[in-house]
Protein backbone atom coordinates (compact mmCIF):
# COMPACT_ATOMS: atom_id res chain seq x y z
CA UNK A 1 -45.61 -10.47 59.53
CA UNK A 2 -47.33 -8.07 56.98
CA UNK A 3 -44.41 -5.30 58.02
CA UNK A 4 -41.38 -8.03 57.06
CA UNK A 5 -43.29 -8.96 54.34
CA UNK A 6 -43.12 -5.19 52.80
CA UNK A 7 -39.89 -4.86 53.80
CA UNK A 8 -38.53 -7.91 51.62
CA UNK A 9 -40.60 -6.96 48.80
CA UNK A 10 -39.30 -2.88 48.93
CA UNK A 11 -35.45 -4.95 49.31
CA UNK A 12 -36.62 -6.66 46.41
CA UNK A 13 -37.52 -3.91 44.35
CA UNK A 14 -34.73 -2.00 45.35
CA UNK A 15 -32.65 -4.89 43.99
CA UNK A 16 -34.15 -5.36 40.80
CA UNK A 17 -33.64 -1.45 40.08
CA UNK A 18 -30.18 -1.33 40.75
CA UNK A 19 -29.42 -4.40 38.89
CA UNK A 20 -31.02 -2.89 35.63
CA UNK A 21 -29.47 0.68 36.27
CA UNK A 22 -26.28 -1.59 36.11
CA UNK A 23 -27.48 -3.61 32.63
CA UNK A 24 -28.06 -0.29 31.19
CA UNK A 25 -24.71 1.75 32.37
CA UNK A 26 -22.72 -1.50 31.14
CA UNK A 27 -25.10 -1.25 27.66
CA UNK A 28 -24.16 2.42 27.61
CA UNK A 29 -20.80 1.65 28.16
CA UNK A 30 -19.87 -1.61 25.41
CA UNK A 31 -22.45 1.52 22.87
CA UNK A 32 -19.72 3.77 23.70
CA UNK A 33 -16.45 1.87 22.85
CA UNK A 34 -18.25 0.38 19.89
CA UNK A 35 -18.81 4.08 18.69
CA UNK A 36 -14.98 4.92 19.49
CA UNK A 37 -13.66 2.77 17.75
CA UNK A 38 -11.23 3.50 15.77
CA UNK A 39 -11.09 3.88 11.81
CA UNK A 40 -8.40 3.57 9.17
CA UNK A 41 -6.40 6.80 9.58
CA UNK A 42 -7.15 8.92 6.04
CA UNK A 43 -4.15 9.45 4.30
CA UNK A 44 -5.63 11.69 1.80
CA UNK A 45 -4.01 15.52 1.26
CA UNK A 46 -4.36 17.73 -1.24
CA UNK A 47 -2.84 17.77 -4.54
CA UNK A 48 -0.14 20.25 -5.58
CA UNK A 49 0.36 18.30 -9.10
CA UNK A 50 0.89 20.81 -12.12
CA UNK A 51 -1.18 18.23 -13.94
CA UNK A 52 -4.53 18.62 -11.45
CA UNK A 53 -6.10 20.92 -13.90
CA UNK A 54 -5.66 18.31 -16.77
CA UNK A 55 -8.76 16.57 -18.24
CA UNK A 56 -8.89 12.87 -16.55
CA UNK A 57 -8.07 10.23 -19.28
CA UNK A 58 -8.57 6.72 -19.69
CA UNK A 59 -7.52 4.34 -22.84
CA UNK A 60 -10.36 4.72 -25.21
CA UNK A 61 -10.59 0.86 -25.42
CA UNK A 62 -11.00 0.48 -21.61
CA UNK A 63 -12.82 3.53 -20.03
CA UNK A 64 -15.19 1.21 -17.81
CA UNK A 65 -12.69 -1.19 -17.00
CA UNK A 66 -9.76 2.30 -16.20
CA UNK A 67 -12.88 3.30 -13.95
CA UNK A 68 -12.91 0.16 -11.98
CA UNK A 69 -9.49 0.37 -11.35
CA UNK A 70 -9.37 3.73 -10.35
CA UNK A 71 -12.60 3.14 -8.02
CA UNK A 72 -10.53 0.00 -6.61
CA UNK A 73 -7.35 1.59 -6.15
CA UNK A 74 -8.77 4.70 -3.91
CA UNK A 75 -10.78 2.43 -1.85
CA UNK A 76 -7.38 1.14 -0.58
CA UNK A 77 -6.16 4.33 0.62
CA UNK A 78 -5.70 3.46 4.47
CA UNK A 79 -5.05 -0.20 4.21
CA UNK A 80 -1.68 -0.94 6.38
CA UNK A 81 1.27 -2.09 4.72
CA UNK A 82 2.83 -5.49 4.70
CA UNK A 83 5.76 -6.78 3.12
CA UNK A 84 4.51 -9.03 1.20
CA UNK A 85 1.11 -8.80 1.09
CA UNK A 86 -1.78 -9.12 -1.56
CA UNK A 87 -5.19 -8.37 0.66
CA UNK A 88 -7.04 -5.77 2.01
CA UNK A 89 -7.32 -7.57 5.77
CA UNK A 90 -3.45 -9.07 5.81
CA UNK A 91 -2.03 -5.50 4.23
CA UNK A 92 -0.29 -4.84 0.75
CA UNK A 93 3.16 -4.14 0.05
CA UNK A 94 3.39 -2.03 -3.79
CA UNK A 95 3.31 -4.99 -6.23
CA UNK A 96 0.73 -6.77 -4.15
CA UNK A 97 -1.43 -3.89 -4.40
CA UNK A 98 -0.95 -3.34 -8.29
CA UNK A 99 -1.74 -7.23 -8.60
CA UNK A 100 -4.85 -7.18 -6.54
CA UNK A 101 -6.51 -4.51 -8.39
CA UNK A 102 -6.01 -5.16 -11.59
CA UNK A 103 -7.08 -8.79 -10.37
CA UNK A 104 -10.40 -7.71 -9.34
CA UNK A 105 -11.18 -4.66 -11.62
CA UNK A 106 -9.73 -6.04 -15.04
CA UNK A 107 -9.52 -9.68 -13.96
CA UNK A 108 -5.87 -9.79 -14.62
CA UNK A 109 -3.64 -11.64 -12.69
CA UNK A 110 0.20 -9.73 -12.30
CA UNK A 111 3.44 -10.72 -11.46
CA UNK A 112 4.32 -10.39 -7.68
CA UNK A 113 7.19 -7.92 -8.39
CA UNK A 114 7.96 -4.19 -9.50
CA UNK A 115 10.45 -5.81 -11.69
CA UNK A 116 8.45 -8.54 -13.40
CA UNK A 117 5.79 -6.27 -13.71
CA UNK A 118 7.43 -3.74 -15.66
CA UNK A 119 8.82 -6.43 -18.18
CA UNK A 120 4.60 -7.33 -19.23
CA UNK A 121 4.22 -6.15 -22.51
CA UNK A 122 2.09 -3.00 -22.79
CA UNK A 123 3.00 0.37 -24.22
CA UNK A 124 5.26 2.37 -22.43
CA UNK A 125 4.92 5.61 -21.35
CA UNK A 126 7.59 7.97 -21.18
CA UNK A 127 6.43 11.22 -19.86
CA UNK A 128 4.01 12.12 -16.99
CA UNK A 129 2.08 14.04 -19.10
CA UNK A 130 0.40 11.18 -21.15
CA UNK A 131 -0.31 8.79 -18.62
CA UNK A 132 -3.91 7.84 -18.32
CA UNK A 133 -6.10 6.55 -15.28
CA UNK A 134 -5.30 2.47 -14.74
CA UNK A 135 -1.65 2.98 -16.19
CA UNK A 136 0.93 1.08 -13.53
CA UNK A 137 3.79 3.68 -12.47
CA UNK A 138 7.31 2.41 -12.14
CA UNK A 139 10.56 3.91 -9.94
CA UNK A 140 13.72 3.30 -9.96
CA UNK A 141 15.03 3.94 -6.59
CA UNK A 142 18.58 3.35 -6.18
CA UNK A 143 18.85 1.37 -9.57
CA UNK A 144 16.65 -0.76 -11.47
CA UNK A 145 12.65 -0.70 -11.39
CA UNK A 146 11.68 -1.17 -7.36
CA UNK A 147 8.37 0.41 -6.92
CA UNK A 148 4.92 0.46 -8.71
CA UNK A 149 1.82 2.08 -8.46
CA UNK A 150 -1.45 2.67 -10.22
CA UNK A 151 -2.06 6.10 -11.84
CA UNK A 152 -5.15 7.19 -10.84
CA UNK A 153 -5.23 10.79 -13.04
CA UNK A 154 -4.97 14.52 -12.36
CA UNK A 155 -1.11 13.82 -11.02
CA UNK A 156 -2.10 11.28 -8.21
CA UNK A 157 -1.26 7.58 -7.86
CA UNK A 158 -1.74 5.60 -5.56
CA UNK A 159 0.61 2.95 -3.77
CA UNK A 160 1.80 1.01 -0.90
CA UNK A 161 4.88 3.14 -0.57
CA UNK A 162 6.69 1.84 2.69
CA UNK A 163 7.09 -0.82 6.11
CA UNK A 164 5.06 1.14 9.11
CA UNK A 165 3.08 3.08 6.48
CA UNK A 166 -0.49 2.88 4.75
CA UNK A 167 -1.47 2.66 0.96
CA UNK A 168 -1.47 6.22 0.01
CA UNK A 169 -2.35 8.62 -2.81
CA UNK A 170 0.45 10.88 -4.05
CA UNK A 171 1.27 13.67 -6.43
CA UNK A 172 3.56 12.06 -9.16
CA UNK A 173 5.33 15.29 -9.90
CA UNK A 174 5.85 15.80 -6.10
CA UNK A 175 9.72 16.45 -5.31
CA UNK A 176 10.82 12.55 -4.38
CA UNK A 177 8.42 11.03 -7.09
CA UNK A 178 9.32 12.97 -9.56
CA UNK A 179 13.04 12.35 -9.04
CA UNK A 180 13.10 8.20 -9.37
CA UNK A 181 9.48 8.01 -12.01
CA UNK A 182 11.02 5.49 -14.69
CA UNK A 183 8.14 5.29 -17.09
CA UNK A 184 4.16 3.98 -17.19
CA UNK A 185 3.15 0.78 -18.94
CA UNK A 186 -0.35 0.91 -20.05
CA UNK A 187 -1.49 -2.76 -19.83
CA UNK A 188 -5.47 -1.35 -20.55
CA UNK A 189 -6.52 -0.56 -24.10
């Protein structure tokens, strides 16, 4: 009896090991696919803007409240786009973006179109050369005001340029940009 007795115990044992070799390959294994998950793909590149080398500006009025919009605006870089859209977790298409930071770094609340948005009152901005950081950026593609973004200095903005795409930062003197900017509308100062 003592021998069957030992034998059912070492089964036991036996048992209990493999059963916590398995709890700790299936641990290993949920670690793993936690740590490969995937991120937001960066969309980041580096600037070939012939205004890099200029001194950042912001409206002399508003530097704290240019830097929170700035800071908000590149945080976005990577969030999908959605027609439509207004948030960070449902996606942004270009005037939802402008609206939502300029809603929560200036508390300002912004027409949910290009078009309306250029109308705001604000002082316009003609050339590239004297935007400043927090200024919206308007193109006419194909006629009219149809795109915005927020100038973020140095010859970057940033937008939601495009269905399939990602909110991205861009040279504003790049070849397409350059071609359709309208004008800037500084609604900060």
């Amino acid at each position: 009896m003592a021998l069957a007795s030992s034998t059912d115990t070492d089964k036991h044992r036996s048992f209990e090991h493999v059963l916590r070799l398995a709890a700790l390959a299936g641990i290993l294994l949920l670690l793993a696919a936690c740590a490969g998950t995937p991120r937001r793909e960066a969309t980041y590149k580096p600037s070939h803007s012939a205004l890099a080398d200029e001194p950042a500006r912001a409206p002399e009025n508003s530097i704290g409240t240019a830097n929170d919009v700035l800071f908000r605006a590149m945080a976005l870089v990577g969030t999908p786009y959605h027609y439509g859209g207004n948030t960070p977790e449902g996606g942004f298409d270009c005037s939802g973006l402008v609206d939502y930071i300029y809603r929560n770094a200036a508390n300002m609340m912004l027409p949910h179109s290009s078009r309306d948005m250029a109308s705001l009152n604000g002082v316009k901005v003609r050339s590239m050369d004297d935007l400043m950081s927090g200024d919206l950026v308007f193109f006419s593609i194909g006629g009219g005001i149809s795109h915005v973004g927020v100038y973020v200095g140095k010859g970057r903005f940033v937008h939601a340029p495009n269905s399939g795409g990602t909110v991205r930062l861009d040279d504003i003197d790049g070849p397409y940009w350059r071609d359709h900017f309208a004008y800037g509308k500084r609604l900060l100062d």
